[in-house]
Structures are given as structure tokens and as C-alpha cells.
PDB file of N, CA and C in Angstrom:
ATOM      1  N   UNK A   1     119.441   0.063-110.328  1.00  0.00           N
ATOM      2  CA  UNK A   1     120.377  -0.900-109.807  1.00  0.00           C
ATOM      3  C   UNK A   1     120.309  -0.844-108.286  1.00  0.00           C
ATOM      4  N   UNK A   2     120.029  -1.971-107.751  1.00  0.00           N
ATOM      5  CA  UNK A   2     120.127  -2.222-106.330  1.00  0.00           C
ATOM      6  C   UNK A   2     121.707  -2.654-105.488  1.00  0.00           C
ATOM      7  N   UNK A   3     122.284  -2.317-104.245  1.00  0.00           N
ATOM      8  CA  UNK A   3     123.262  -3.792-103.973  1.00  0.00           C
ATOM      9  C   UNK A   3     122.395  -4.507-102.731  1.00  0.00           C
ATOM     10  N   UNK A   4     122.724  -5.951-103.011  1.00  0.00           N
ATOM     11  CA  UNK A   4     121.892  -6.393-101.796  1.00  0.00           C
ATOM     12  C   UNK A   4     122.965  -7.177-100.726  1.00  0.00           C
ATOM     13  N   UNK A   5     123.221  -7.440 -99.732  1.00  0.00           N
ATOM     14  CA  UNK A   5     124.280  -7.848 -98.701  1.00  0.00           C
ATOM     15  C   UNK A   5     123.564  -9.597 -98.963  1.00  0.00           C
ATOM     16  N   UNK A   6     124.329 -10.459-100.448  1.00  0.00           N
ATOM     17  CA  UNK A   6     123.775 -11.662 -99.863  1.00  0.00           C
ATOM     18  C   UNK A   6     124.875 -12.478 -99.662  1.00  0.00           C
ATOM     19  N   UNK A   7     125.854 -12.242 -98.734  1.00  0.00           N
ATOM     20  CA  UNK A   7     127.057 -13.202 -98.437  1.00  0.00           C
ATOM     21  C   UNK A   7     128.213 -13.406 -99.123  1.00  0.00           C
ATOM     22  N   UNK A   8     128.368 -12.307 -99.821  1.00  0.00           N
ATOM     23  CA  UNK A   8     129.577 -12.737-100.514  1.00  0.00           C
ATOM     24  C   UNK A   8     130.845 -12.259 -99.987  1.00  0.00           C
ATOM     25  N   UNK A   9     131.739 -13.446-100.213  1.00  0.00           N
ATOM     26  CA  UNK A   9     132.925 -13.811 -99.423  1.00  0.00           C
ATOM     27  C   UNK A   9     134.085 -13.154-100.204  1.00  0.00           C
ATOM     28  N   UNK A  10     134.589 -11.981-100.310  1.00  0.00           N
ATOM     29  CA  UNK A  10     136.570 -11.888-100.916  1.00  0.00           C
ATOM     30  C   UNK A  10     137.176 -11.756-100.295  1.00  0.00           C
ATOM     31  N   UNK A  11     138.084 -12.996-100.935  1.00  0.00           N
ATOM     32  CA  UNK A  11     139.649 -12.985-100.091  1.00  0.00           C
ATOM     33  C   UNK A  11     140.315 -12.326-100.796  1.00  0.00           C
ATOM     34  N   UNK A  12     141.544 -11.700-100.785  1.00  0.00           N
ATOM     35  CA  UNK A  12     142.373 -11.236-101.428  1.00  0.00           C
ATOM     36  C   UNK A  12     143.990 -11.606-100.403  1.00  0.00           C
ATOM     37  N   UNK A  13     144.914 -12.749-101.448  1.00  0.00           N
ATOM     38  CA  UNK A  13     145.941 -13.221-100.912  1.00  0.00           C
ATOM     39  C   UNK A  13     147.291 -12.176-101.481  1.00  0.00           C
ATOM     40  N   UNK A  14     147.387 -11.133-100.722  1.00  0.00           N
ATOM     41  CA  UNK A  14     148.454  -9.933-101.056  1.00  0.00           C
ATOM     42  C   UNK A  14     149.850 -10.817-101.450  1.00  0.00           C
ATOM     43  N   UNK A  15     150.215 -11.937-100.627  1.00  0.00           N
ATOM     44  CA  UNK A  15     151.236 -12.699-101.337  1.00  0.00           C
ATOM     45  C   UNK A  15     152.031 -13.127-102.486  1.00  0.00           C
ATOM     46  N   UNK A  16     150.408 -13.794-103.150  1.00  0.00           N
ATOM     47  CA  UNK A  16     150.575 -14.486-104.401  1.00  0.00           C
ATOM     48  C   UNK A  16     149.894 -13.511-105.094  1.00  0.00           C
ATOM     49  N   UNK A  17     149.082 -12.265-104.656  1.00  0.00           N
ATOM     50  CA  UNK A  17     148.439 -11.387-105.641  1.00  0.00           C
ATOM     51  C   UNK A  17     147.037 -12.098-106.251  1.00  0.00           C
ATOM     52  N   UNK A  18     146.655 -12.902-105.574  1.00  0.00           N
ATOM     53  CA  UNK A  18     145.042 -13.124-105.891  1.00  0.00           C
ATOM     54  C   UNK A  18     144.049 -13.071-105.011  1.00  0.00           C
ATOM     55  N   UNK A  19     142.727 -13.305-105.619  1.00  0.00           N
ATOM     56  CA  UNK A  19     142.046 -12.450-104.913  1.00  0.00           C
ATOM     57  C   UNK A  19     140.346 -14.095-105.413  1.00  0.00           C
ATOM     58  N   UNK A  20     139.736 -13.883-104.789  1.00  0.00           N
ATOM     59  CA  UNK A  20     138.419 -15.059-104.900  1.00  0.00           C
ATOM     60  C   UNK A  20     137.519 -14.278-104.092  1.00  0.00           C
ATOM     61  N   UNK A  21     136.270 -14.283-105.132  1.00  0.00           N
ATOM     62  CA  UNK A  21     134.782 -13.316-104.808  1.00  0.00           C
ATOM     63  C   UNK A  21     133.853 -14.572-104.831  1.00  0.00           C
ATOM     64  N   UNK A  22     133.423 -15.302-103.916  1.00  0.00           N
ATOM     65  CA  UNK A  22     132.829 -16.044-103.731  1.00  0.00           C
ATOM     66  C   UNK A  22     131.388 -15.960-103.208  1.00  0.00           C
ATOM     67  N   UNK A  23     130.082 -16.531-104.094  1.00  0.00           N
ATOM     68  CA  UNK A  23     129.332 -15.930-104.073  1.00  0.00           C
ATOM     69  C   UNK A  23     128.074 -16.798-103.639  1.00  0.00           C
ATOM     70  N   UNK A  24     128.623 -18.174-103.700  1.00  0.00           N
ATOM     71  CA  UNK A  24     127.910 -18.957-103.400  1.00  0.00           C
ATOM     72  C   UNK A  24     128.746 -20.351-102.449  1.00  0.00           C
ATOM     73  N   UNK A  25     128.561 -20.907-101.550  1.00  0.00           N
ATOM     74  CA  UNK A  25     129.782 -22.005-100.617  1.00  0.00           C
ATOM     75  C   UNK A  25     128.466 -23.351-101.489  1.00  0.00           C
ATOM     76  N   UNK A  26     129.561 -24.529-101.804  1.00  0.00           N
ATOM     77  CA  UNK A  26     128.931 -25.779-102.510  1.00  0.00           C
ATOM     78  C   UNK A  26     129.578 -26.573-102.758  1.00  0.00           C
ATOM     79  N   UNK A  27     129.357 -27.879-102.434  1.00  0.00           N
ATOM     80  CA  UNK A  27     129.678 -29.069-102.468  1.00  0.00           C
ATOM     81  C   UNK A  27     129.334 -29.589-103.790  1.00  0.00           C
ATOM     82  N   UNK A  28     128.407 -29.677-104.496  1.00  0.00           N
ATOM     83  CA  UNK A  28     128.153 -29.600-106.108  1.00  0.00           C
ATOM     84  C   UNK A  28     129.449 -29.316-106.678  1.00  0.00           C
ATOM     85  N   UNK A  29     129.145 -30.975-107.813  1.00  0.00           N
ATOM     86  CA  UNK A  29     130.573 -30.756-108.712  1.00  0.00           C
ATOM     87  C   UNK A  29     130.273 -29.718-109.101  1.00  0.00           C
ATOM     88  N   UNK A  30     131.735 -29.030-109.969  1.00  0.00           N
ATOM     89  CA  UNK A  30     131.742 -27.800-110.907  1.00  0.00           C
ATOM     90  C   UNK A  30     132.630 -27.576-111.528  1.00  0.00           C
ATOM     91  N   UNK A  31     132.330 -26.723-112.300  1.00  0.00           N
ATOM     92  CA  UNK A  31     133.250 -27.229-113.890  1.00  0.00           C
ATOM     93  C   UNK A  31     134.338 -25.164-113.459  1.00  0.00           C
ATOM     94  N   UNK A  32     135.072 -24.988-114.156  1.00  0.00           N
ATOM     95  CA  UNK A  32     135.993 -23.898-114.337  1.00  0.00           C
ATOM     96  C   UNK A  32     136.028 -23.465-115.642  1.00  0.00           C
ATOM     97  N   UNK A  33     136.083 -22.275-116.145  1.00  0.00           N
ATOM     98  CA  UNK A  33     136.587 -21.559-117.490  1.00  0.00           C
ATOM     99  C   UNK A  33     137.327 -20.487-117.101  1.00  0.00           C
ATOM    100  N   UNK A  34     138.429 -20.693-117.979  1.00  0.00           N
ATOM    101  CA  UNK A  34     139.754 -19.836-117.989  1.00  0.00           C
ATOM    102  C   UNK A  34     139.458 -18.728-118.409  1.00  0.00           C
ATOM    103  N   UNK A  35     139.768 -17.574-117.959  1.00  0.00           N
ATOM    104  CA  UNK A  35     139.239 -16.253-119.069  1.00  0.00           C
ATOM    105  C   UNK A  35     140.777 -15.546-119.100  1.00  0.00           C
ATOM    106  N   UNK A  36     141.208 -15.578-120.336  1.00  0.00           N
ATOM    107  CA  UNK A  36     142.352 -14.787-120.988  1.00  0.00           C
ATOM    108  C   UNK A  36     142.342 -13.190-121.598  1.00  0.00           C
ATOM    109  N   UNK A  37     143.383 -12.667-121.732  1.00  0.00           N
ATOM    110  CA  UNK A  37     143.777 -11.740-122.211  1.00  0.00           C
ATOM    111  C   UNK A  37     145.108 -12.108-123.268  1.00  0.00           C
ATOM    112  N   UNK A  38     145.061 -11.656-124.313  1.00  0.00           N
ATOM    113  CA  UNK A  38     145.977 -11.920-125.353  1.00  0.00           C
ATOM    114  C   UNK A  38     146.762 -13.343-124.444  1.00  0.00           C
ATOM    115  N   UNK A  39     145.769 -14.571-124.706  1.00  0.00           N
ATOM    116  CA  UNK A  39     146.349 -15.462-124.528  1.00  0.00           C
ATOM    117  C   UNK A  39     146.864 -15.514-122.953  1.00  0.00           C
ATOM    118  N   UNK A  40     147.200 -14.506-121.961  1.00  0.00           N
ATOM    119  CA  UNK A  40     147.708 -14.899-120.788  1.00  0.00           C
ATOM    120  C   UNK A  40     146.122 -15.262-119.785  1.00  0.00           C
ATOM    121  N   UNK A  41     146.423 -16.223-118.929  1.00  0.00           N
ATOM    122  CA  UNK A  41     145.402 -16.595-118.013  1.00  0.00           C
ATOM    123  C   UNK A  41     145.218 -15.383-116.831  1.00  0.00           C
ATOM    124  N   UNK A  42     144.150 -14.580-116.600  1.00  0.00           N
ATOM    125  CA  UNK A  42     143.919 -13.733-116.014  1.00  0.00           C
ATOM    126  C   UNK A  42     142.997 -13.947-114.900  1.00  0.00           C
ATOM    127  N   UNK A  43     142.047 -14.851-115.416  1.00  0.00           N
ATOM    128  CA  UNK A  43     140.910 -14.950-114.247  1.00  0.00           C
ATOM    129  C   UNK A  43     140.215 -16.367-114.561  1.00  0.00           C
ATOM    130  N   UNK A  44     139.739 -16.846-113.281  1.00  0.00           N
ATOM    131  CA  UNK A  44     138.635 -17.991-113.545  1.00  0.00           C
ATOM    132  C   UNK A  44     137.346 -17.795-113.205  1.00  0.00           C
ATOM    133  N   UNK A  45     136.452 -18.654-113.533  1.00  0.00           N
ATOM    134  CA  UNK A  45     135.369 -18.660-113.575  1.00  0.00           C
ATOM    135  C   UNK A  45     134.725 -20.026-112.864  1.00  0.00           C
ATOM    136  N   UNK A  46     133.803 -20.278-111.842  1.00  0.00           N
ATOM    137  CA  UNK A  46     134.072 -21.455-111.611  1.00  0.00           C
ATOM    138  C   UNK A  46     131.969 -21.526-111.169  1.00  0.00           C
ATOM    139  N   UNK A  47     131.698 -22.654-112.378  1.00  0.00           N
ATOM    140  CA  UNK A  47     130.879 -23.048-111.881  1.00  0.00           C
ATOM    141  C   UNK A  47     129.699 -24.093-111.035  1.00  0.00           C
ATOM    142  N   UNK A  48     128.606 -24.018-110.941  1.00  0.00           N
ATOM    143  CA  UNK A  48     127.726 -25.579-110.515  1.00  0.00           C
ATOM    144  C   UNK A  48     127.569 -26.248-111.645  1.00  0.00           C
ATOM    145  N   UNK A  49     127.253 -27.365-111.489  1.00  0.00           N
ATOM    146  CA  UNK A  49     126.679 -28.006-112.671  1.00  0.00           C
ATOM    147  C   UNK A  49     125.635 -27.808-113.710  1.00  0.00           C
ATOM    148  N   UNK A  50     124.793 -27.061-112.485  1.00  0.00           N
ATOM    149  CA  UNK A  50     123.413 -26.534-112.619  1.00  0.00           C
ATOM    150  C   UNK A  50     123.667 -25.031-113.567  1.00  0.00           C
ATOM    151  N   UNK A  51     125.171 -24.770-113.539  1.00  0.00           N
ATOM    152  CA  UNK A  51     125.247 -23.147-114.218  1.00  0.00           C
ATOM    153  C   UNK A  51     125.277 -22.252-113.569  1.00  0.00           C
ATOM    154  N   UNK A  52     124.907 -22.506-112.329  1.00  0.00           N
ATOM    155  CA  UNK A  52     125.588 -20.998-111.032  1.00  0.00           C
ATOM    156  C   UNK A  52     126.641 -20.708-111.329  1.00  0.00           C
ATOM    157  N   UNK A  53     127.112 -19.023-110.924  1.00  0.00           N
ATOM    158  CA  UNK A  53     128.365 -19.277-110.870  1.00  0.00           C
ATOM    159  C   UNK A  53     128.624 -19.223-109.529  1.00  0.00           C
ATOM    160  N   UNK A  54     129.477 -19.962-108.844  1.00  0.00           N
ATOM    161  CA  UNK A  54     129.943 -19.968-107.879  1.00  0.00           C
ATOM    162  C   UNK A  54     131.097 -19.098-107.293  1.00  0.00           C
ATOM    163  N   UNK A  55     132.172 -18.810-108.435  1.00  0.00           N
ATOM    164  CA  UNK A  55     132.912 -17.993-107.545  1.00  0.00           C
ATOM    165  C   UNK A  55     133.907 -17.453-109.069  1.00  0.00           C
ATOM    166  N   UNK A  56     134.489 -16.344-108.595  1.00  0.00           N
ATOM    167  CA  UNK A  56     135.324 -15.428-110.043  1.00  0.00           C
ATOM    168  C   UNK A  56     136.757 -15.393-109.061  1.00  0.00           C
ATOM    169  N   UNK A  57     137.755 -16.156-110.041  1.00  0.00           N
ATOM    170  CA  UNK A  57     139.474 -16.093-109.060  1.00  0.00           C
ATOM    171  C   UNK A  57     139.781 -14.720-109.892  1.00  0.00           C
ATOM    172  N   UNK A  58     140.665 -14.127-109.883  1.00  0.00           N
ATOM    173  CA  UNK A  58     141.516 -12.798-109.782  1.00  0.00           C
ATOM    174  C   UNK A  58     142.752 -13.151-110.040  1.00  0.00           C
ATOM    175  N   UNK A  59     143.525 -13.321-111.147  1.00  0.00           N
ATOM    176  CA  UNK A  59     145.019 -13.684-110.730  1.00  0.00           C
ATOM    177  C   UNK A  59     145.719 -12.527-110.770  1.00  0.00           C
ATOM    178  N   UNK A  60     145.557 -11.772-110.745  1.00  0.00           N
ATOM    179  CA  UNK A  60     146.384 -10.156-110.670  1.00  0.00           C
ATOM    180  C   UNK A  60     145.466  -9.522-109.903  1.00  0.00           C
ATOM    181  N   UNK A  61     145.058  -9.450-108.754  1.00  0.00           N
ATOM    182  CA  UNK A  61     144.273  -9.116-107.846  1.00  0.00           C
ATOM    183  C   UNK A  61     144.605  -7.568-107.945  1.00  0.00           C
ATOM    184  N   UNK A  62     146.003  -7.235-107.108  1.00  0.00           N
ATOM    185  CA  UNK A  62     146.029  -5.506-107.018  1.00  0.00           C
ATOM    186  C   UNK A  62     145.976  -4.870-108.587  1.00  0.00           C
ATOM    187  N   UNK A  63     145.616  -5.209-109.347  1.00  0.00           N
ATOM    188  CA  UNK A  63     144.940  -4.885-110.369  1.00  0.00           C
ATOM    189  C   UNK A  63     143.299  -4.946-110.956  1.00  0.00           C
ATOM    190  N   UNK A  64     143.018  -6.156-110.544  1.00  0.00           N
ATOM    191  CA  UNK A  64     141.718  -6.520-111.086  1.00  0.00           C
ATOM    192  C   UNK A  64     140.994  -6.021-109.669  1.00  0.00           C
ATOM    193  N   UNK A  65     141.367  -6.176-109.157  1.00  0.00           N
ATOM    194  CA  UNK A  65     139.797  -6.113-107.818  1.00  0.00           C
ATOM    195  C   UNK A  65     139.512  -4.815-107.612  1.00  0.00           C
ATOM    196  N   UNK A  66     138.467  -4.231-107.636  1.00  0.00           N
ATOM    197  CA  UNK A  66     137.491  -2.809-107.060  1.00  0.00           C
ATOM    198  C   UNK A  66     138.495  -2.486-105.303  1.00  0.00           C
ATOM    199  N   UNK A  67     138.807  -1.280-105.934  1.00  0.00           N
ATOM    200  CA  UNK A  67     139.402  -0.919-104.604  1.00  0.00           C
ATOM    201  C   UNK A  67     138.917  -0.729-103.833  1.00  0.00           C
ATOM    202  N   UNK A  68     137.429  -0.451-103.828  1.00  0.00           N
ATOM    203  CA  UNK A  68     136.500  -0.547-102.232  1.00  0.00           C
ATOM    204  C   UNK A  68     136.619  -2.241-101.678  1.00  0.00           C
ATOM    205  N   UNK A  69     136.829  -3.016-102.693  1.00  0.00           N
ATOM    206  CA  UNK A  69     136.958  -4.484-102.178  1.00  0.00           C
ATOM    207  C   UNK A  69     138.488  -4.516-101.620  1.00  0.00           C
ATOM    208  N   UNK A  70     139.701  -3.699-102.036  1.00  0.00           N
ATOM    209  CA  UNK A  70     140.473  -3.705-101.664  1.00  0.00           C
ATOM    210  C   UNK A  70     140.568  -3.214-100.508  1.00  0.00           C
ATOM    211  N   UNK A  71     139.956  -2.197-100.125  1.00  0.00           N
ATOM    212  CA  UNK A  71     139.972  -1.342 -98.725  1.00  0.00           C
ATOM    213  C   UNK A  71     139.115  -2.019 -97.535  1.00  0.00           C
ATOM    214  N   UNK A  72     138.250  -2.883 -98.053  1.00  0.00           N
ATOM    215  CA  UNK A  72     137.321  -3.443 -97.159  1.00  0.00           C
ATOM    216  C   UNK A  72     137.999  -4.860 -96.382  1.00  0.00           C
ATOM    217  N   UNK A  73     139.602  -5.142 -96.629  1.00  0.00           N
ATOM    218  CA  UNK A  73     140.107  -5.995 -96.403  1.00  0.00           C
ATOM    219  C   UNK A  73     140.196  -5.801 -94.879  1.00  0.00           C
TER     220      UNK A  73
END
């Protein structure tokens, strides 16, 4: 396993408690899938048309996000 530095963008909004790992910036429509846990909405998924994914939302961020992503704020 490699990591490679190719631009990826997280915000993490301490406010509202979310957080967006953005991995690709695009003007290309794109479609979203909801990803649940016993039915509650936890995270999105958001892609190109083409099937990139473009970016993963966080809705419980100080939970879901890697705390080195948290510390790197």
C-alpha cells in the first residue's frame, strides 16, 4: 500500500458536525447515494456521471472521520 499527496480536500464543519473528503473538484453532472445505518442517513456518496467518485460527506464527522484528518485541521 502506497499514500500518494493527489489533492484531496477535507473540510470538517465542527458546527453542524460534518465533514467532506473531496477528491476530485467538477463541474460534471453527478448523481449522490445515501449510505445508511439501521435506516439512519450517515454518509453520502457523490458521484460523476462517468462513475468517479467525487467526494464522501460525513454526517457525524467527530465520529466518522480518521483523527489524523481530524488533527490535520
Amino acid at each position: 500500500m502506497s499514500r500518494i499527496d493527489s489533492g484531496v480536500l477535507v473540510s470538517w464543519d465542527e458546527e453542524s458536525n460534518t465533514a467532506s473528503i473531496e477528491f476530485a473538484q467538477c463541474d460534471r453532472p453527478r448523481w449522490t447515494v445515501p449510505v445508511t445505518d439501521n435506516e439512519k442517513l450517515i454518509a453520502t456518496l457523490r458521484f460523476a456521471d462517468d462513475g468517479e467518485l467525487l467526494e464522501v460527506e460525513l454526517l457525524d464527522a467527530e465520529k466518522q472521520l480518521p483523527r489524523g484528518l481530524r488533527a490535520a485541521r
